[in-house]
C-alpha atoms as a PDB file:
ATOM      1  CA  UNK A   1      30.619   3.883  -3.938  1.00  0.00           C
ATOM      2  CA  UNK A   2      29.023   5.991  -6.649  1.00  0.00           C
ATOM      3  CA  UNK A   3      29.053   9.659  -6.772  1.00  0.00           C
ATOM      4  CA  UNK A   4      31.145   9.564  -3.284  1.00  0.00           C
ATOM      5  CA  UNK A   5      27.610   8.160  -1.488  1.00  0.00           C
ATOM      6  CA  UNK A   6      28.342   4.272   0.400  1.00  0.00           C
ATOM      7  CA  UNK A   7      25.726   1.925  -1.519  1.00  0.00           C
ATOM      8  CA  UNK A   8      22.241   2.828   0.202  1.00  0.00           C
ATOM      9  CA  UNK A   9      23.360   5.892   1.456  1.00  0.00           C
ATOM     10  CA  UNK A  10      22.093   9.392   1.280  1.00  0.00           C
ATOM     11  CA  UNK A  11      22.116  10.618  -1.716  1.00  0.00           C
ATOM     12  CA  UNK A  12      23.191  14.676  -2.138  1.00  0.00           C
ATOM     13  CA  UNK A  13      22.164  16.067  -5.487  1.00  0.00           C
ATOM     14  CA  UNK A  14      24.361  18.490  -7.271  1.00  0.00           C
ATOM     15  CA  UNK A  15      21.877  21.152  -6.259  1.00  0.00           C
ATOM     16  CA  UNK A  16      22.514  20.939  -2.520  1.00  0.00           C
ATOM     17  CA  UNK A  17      19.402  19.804  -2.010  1.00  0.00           C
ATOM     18  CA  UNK A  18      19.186  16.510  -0.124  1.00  0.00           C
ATOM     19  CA  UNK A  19      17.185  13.218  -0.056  1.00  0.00           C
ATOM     20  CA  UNK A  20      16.447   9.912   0.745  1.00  0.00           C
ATOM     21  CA  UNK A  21      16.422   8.356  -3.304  1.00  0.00           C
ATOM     22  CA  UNK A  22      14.550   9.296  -6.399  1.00  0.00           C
ATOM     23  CA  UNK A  23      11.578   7.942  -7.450  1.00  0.00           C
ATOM     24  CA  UNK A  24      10.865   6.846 -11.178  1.00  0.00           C
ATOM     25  CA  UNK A  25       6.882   6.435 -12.369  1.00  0.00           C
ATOM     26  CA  UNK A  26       7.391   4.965 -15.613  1.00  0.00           C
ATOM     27  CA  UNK A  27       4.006   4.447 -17.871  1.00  0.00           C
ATOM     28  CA  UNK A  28       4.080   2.628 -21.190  1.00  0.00           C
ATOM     29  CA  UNK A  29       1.452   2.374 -23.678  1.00  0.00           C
ATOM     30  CA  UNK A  30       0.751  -0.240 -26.882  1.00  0.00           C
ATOM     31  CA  UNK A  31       3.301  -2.300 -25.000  1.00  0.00           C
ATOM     32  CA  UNK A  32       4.276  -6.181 -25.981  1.00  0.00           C
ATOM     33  CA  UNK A  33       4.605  -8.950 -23.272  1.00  0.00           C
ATOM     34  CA  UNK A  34       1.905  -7.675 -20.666  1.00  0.00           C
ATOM     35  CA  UNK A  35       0.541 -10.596 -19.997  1.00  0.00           C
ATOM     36  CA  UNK A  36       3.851 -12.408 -20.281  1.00  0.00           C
ATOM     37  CA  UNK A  37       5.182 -12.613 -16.098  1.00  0.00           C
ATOM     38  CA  UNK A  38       8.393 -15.000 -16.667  1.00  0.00           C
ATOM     39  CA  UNK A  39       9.314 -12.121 -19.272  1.00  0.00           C
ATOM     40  CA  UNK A  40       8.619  -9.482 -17.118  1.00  0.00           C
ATOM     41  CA  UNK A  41      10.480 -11.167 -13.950  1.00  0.00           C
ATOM     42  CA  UNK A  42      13.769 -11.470 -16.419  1.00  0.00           C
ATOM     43  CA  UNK A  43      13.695  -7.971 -17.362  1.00  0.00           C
ATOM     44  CA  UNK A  44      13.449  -6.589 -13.619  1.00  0.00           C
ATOM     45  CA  UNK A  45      16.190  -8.951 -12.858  1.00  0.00           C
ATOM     46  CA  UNK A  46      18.056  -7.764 -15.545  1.00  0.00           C
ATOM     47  CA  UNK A  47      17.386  -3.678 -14.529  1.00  0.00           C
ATOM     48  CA  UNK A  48      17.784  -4.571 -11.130  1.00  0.00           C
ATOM     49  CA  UNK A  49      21.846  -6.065 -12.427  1.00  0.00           C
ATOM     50  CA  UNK A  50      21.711  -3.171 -15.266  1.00  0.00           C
ATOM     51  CA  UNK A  51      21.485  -0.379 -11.418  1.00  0.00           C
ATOM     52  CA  UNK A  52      23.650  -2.729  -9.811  1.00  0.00           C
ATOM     53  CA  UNK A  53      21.419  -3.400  -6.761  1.00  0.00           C
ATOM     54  CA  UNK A  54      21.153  -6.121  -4.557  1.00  0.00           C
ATOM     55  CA  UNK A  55      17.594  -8.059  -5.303  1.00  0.00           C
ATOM     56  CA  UNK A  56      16.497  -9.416  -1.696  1.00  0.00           C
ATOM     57  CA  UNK A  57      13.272 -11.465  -3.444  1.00  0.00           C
ATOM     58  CA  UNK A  58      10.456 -11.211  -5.794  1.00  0.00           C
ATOM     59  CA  UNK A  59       6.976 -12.296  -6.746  1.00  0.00           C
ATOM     60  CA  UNK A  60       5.013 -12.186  -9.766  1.00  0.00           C
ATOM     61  CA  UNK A  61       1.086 -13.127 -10.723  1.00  0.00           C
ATOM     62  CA  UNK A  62      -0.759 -13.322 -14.096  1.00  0.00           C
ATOM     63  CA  UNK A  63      -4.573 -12.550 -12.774  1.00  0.00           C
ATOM     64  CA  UNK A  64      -5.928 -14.726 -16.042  1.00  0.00           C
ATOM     65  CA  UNK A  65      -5.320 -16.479 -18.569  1.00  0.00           C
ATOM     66  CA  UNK A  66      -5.972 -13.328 -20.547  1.00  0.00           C
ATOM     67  CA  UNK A  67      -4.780 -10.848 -17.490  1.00  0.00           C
ATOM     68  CA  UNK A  68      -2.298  -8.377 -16.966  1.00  0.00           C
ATOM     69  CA  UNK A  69       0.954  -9.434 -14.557  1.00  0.00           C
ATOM     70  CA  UNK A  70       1.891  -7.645 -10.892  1.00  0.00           C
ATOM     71  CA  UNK A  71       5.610  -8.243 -10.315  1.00  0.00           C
ATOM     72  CA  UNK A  72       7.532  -6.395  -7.090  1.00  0.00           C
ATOM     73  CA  UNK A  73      11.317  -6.757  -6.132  1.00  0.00           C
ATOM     74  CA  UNK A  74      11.945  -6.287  -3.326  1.00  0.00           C
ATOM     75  CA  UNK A  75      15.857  -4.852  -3.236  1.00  0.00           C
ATOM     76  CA  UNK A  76      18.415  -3.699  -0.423  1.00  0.00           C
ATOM     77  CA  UNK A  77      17.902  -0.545  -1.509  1.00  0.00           C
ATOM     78  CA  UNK A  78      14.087  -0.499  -2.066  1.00  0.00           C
ATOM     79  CA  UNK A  79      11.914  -1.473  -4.766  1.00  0.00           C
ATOM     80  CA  UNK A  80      10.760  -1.727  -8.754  1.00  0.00           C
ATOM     81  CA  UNK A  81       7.337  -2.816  -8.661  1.00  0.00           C
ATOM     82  CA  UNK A  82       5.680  -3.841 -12.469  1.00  0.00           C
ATOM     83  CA  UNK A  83       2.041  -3.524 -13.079  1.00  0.00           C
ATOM     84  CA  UNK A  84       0.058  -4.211 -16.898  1.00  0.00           C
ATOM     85  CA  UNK A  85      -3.038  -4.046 -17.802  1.00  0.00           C
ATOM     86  CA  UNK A  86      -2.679  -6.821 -20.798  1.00  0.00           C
ATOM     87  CA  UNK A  87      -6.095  -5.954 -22.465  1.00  0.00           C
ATOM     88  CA  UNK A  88      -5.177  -2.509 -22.523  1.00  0.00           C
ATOM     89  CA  UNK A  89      -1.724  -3.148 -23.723  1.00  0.00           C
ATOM     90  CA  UNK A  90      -0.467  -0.434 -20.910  1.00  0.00           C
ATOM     91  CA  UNK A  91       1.777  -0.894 -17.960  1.00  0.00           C
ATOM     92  CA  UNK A  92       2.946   1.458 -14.946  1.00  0.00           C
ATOM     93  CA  UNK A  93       6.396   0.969 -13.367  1.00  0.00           C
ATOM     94  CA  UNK A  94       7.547   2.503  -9.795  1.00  0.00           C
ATOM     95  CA  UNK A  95      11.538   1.960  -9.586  1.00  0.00           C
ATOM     96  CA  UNK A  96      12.395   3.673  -6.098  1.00  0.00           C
ATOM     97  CA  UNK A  97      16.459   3.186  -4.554  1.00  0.00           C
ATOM     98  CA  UNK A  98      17.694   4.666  -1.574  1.00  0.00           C
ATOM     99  CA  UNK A  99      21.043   6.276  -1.965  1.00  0.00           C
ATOM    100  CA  UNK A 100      23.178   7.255  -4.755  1.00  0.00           C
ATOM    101  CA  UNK A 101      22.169   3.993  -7.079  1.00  0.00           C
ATOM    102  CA  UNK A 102      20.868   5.337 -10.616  1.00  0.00           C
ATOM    103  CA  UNK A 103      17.063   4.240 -11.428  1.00  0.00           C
ATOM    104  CA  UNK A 104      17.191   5.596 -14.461  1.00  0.00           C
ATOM    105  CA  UNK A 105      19.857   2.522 -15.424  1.00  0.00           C
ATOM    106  CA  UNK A 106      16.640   0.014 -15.410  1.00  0.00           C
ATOM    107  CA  UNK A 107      14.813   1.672 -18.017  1.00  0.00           C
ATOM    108  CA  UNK A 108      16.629  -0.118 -21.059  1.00  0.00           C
ATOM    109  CA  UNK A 109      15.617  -3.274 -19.585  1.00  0.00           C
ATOM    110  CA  UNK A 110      12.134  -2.429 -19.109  1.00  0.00           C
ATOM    111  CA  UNK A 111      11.811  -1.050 -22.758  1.00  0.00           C
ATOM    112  CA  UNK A 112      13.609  -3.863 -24.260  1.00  0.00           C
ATOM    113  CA  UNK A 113      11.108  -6.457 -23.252  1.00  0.00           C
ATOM    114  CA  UNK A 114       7.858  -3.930 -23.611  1.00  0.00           C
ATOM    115  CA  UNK A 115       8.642  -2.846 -26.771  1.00  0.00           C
ATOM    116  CA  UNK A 116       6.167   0.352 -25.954  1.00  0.00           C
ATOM    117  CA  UNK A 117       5.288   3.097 -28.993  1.00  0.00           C
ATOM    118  CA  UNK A 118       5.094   5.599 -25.974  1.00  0.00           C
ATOM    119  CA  UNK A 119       6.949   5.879 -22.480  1.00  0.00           C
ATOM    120  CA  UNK A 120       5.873   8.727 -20.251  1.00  0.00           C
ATOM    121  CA  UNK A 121       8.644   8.941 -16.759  1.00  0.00           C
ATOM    122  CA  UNK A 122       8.560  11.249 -13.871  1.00  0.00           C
ATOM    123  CA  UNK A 123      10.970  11.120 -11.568  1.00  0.00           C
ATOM    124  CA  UNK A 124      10.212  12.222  -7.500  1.00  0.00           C
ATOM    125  CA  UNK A 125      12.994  13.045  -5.194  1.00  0.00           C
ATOM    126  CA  UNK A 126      11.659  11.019  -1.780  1.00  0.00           C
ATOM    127  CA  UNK A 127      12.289  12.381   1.455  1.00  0.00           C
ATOM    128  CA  UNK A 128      13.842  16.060   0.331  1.00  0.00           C
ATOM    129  CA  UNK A 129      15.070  17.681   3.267  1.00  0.00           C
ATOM    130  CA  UNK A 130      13.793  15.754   5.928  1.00  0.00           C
ATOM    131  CA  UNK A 131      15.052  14.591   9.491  1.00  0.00           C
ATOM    132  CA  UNK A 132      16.340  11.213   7.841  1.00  0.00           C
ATOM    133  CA  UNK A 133      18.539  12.921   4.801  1.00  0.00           C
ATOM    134  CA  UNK A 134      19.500  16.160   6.450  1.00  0.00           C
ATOM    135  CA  UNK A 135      19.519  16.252  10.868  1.00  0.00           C
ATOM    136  CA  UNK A 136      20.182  19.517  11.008  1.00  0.00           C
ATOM    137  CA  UNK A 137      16.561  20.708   9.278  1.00  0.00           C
ATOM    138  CA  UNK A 138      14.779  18.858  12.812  1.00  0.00           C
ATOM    139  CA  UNK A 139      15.276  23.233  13.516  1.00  0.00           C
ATOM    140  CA  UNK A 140      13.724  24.758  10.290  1.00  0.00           C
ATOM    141  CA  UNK A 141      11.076  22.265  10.110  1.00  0.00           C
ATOM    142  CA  UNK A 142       9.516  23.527  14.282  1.00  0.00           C
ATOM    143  CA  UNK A 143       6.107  25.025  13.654  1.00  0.00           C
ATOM    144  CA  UNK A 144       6.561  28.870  14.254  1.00  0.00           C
ATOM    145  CA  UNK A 145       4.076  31.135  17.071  1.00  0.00           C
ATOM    146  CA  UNK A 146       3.648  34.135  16.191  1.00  0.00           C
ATOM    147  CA  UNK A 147       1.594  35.236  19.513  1.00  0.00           C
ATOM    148  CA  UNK A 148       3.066  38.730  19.152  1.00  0.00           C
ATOM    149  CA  UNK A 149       1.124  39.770  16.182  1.00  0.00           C
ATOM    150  CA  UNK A 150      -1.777  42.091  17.008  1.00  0.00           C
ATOM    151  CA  UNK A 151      -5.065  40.744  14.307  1.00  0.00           C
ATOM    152  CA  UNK A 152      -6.508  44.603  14.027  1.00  0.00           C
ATOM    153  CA  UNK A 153      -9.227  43.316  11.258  1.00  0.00           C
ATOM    154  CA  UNK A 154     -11.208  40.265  10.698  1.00  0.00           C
ATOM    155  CA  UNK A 155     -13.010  39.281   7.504  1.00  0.00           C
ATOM    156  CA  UNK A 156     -16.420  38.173   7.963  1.00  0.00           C
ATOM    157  CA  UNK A 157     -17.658  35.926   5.053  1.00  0.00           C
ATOM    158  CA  UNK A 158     -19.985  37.193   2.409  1.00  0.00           C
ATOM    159  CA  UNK A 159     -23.395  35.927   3.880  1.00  0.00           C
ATOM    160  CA  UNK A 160     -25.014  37.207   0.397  1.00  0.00           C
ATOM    161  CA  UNK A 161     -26.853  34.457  -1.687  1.00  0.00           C
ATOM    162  CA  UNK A 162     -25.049  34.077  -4.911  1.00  0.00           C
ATOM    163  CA  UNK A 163     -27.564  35.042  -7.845  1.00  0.00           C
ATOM    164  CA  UNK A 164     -28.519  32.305 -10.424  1.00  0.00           C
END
């Protein structure tokens, strides 16, 4: 258990707002080892030990012999997909886990065997205050009628022609 959440469970921020996982978008430029897919698939199975999740199976592909590499792992508690554009020397990470696991653990991995001058990350809360993190919101989330409100004015559009 981490942070009092069961492994794969919901995770409740700090804030009191709930979700489903966080989401990292990780983009690296003038990075090494792009077109290099047994390096790659070591270093995701290295962040995916590094977040201690459970790896269910992977699959990686170089497109050319000059190509960039598309790796995904597929975990228990959801996924760190690797894409690079090798000619570019760029690459775009998604590392999403359910629960209270810490994405943000896989990043030393990643950087360690992308060597990048520049690493942009965003991170997305999935699923904030939905049905599946929080039952109780099925309420607040009803679409509201309001068929007791009187409309005493409508707006007509502006018909004129706009002048050039």
């Amino acid at each position: 258990m981490l942070n009092g959440a069961p492994k794969g469970g919901i995770n409740y921020p700090s804030s009191d707002r709930v979700c489903a996982g966080t989401h990292l978008f990780i983009d690296m430029w003038d990075a090494e080892n792009t077109g290099n897919a047994e390096a790659i698939e070591a270093a995701v199975a290295q962040a995916v030990h590094d977040c201690r999740a459970t790896m269910l199976e992977s699959s990686y592909r170089k497109y050319s012999e000059d190509g960039g590499v598309t790796g995904f792992a597929i975990l228990a508690e959801s996924h760190i997909c690797v894409n690079t554009w090798h000619e570019e020397r760029m690459v775009a990470i998604d590392v999403f886990f359910c629960g209270s696991l810490d994405p943000y653990a896989s990043i030393t991995a990643l950087r360690d065997v992308f060597r990048p001058s520049r690493i942009d990350i965003s991170e997305h809360k999935r699923l904030l205050g939905t049905r599946i993190t929080h039952p109780n919101i099925v309420e607040a989330l009803q679409p509201k009628v309001f068929s007791d409100i009187e409309v005493e004015h409508v707006l007509e559009p502006d018909l004129k022609e706009v002048e050039r």
